[in-house]
Protein backbone atom coordinates (compact mmCIF):
# COMPACT_ATOMS: atom_id res chain seq x y z
CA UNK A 1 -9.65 -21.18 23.62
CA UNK A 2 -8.14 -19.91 20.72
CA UNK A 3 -10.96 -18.54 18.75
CA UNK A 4 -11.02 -15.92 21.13
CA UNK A 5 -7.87 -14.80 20.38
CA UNK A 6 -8.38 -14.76 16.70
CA UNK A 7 -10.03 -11.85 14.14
CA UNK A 8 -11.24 -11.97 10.56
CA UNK A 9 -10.25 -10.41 7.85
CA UNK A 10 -12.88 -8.20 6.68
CA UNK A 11 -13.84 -10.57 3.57
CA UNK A 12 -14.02 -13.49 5.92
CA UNK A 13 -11.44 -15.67 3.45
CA UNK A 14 -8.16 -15.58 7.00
CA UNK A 15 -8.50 -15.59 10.71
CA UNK A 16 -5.18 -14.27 12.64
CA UNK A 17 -4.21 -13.77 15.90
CA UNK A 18 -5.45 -10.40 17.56
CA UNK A 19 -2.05 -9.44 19.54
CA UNK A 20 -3.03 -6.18 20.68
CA UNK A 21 -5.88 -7.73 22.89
CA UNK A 22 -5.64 -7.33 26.40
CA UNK A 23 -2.99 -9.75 28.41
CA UNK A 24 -1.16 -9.96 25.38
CA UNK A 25 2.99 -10.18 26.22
CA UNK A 26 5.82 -9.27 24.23
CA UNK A 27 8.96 -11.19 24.20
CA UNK A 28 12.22 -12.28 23.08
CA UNK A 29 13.54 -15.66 21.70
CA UNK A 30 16.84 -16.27 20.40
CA UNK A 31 17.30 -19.07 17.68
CA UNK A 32 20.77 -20.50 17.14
CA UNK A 33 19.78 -20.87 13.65
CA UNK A 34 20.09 -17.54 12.72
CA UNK A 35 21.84 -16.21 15.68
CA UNK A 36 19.14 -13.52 15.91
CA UNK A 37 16.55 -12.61 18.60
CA UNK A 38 13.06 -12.03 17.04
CA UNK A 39 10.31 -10.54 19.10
CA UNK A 40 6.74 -12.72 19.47
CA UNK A 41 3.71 -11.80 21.08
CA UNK A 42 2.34 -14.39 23.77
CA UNK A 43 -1.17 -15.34 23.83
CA UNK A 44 -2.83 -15.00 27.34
CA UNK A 45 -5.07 -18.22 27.06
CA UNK A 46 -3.21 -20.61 24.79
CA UNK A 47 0.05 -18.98 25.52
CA UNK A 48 1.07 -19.46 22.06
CA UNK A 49 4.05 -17.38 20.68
CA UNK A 50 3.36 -15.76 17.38
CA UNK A 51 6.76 -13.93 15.83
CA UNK A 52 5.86 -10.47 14.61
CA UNK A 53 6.96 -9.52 11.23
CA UNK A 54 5.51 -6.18 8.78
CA UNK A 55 5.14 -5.76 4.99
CA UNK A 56 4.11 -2.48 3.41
CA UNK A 57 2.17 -2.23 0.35
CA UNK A 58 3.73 1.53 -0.98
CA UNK A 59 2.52 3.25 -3.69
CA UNK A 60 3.32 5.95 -5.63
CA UNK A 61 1.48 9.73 -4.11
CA UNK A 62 -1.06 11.34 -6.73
CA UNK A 63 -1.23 8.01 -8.66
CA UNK A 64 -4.53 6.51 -6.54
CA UNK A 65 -3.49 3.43 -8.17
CA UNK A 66 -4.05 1.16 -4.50
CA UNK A 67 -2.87 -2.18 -6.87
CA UNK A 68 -0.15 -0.61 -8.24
CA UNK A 69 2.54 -1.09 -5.48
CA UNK A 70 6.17 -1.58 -4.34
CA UNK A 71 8.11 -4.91 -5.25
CA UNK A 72 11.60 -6.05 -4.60
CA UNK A 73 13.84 -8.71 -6.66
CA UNK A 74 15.79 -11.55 -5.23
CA UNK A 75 19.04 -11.04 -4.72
CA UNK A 76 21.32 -13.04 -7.58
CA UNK A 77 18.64 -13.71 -9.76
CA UNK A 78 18.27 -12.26 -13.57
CA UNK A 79 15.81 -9.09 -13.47
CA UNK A 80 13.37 -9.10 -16.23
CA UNK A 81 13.18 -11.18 -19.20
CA UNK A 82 10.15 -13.89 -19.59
CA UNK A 83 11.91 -16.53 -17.25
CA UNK A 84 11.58 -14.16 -14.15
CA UNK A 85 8.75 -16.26 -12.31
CA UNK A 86 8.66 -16.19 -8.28
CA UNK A 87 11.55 -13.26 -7.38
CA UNK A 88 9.45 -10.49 -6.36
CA UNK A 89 7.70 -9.63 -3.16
CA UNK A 90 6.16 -6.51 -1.51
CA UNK A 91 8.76 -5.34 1.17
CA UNK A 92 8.80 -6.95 4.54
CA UNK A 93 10.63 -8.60 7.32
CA UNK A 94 10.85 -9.95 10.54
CA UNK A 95 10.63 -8.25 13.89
CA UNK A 96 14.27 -7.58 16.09
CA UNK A 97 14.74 -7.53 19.79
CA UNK A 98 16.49 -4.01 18.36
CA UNK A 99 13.36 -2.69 17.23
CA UNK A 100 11.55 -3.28 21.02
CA UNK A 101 14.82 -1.74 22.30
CA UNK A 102 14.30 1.10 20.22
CA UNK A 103 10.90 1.84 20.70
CA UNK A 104 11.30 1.27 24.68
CA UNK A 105 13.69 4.86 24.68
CA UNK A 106 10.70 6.36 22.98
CA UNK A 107 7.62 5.31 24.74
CA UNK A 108 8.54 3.60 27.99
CA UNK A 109 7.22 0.23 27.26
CA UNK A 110 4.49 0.45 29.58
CA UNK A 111 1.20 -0.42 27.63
CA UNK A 112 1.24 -2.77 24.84
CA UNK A 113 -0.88 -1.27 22.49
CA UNK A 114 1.69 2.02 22.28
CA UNK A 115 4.42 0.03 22.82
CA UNK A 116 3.47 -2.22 19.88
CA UNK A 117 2.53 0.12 17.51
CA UNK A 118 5.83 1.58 17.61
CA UNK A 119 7.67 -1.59 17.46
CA UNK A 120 6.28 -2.41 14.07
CA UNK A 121 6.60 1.37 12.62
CA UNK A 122 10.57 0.73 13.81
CA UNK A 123 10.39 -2.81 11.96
CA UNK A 124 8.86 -1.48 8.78
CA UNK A 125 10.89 1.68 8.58
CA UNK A 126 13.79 -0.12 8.86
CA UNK A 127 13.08 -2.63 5.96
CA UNK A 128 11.80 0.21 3.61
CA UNK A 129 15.23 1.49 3.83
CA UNK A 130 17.05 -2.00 3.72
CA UNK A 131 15.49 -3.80 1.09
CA UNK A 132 14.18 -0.69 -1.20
CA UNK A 133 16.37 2.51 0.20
CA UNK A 134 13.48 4.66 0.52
CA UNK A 135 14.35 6.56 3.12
CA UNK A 136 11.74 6.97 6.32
CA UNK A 137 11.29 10.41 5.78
CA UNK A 138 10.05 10.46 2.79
CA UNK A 139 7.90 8.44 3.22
CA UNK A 140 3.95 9.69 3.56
CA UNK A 141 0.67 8.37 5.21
CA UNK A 142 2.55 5.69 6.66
CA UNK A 143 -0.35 2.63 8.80
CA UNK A 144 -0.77 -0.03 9.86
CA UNK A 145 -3.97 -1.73 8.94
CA UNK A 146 -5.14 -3.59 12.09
CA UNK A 147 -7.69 -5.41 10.46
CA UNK A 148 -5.33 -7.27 7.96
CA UNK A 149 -2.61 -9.64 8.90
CA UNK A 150 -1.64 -12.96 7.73
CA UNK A 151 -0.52 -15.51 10.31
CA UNK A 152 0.54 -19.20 9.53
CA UNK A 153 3.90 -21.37 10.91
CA UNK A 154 6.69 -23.35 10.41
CA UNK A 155 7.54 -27.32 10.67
CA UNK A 156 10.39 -26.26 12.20
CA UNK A 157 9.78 -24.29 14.72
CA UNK A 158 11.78 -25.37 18.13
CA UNK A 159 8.48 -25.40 20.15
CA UNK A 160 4.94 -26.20 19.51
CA UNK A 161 1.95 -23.24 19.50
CA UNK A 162 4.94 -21.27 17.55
CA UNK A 163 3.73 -18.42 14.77
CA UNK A 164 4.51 -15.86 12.54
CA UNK A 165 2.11 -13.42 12.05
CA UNK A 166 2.84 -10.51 8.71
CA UNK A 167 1.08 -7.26 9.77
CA UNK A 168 0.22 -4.83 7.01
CA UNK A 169 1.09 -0.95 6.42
CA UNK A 170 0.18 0.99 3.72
CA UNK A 171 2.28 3.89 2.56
CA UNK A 172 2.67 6.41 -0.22
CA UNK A 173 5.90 7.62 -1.51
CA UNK A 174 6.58 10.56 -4.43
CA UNK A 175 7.56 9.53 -7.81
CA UNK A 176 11.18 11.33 -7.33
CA UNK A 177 12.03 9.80 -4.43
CA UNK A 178 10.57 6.29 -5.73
CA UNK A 179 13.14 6.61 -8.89
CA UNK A 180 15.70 7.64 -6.84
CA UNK A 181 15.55 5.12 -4.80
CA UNK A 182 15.19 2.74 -7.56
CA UNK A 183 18.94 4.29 -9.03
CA UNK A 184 20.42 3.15 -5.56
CA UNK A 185 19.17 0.15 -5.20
CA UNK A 186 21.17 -0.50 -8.88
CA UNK A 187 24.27 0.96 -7.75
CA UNK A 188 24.45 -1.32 -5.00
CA UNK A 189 23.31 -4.05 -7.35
CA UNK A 190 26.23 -3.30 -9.67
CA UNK A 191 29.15 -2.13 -7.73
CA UNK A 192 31.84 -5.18 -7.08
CA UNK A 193 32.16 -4.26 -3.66
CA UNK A 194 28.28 -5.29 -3.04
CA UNK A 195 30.04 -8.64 -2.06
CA UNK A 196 31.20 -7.05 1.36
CA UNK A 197 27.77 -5.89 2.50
CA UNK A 198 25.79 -7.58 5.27
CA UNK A 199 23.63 -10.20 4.29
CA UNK A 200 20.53 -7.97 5.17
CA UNK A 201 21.91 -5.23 2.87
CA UNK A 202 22.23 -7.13 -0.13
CA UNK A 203 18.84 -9.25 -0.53
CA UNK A 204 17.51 -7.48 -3.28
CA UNK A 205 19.14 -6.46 -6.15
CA UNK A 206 15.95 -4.41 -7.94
CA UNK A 207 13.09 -2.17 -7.05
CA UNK A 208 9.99 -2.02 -9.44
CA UNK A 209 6.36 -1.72 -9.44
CA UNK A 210 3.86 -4.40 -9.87
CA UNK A 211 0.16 -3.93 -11.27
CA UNK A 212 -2.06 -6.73 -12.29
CA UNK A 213 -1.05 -6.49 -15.84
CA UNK A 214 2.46 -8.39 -14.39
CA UNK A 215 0.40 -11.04 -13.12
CA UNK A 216 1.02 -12.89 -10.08
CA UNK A 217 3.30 -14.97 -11.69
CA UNK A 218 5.95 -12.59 -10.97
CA UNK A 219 5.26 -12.84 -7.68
CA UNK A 220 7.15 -15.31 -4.95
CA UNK A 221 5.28 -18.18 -3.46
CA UNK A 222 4.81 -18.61 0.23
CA UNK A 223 3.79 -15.94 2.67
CA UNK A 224 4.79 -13.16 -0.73
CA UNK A 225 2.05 -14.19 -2.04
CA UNK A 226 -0.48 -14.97 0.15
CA UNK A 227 -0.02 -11.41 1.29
CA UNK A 228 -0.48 -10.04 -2.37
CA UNK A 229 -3.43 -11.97 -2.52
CA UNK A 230 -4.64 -10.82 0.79
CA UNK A 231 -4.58 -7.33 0.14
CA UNK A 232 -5.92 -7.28 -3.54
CA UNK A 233 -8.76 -9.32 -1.74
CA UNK A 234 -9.22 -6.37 0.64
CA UNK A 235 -8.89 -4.08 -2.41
CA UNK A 236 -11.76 -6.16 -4.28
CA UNK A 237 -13.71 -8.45 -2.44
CA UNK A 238 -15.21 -10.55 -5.09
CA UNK A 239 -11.68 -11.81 -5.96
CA UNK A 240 -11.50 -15.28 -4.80
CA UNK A 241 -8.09 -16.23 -6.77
């Protein structure tokens, strides 16, 4: 039964899957689409698969701003200007079978709940740098936030009882190395030779901050911004849009 398998978000307003709970499994499954291997977590009663991915709300250290956070731009589309609707997102991405290799050298793989956590630090590390190019270490207070995730799925997933599942860190990161890292993220934006980069290098072409003066607006649809909403739920619980 699959409401045992599920938690609340502390508001009450999303149930998700609880994949640290005992029998939990990790695998691998490969999809031809994308010829990548993601990692899921099985279920041990309804055996469903749900596909781990992380986003990280970061904000800036010394601000205590908590809805003042991170955002990354679409790659190819205009930055700024009052048509820029739906091309921003917190940073996140999708769990890789390189990630559970990864953390495997470092803890052994021999209980989940270890094992896990340090798949998803490896996922989210590797995303800050990829999409934003903060680097890891400086980053500060890095966590994930067990009791906040957002799960939902896909029409076209290849099997039935097939998930995703977002889980959510929170991080801080200095105002140098922030603007910094925004100055790279341009360069790579700009230079001609951007056009030779991996697909997973070049998705985002801009690194900002969003507050609620940009409005959600700003934000993408889809699992962007049921996330944002999510977490400026958990930041103020009588916010119900």
């Amino acid at each position: 039964m699959t409401q045992n398998e599920k938690i609340k978000t502390p508001d009450g307003s999303h149930a998700f899957w609880d994949i640290f709970m005992p029998g939990a499994k990790l695998g691998v499954y490969h999809f031809d689409r994308f010829d990548k291997d993601y990692v899921y977590v099985e279920m041990p009663e309804s055996k469903a698969k749900i596909f781990l991915r992380c986003c990280v709300f970061l904000t800036i250290k010394g601000e205590d701003s908590p809805n003042k956070f991170a955002i990354v731009h679409r790659w190819n589309k205009p930055i700024g200007g009052p048509n820029d609707h739906n091309n921003w997102e917190p940073i996140k991405g999708q769990v890789e079978k390189k990630e559970m290799l990864a953390a495997r050298r470092l803890v052994g793989g021999k209980e989940h709940e270890s094992f896990l956590n340090e798949i998803l630090r490896y996922t989210i590390q590797r995303e800050i740098e990829e999409e934003s190019k903060i680097f890891p270490c400086s980053l500060k207070k890095l966590k994930l936030q067990q009791n906040l995730a957002y799960s939902s799925t896909h029409s076209d997933y290849p099997e039935a009882k097939m998930y995703f599942q977002y889980m959510i860190f929170t991080a801080e990161v200095s105002q140098k190395d922030f603007e910094a890292a925004q100055e790279r993220v341009s360069s790579v934006w700009e230079d001609p030779r951007s056009v030779n980069l991996r697909k997973d290098e070049r998705e985002k072409n801009s690194l900002s901050l969003w507050s609620p003066q940009k409005g959600l607006k700003a934000i993408m649809g889809g699992p962007a911004g049921a996330l944002v909403r999510l977490y400026l739920r958990h930041l103020n619980p009588t916010t119900t849009n």
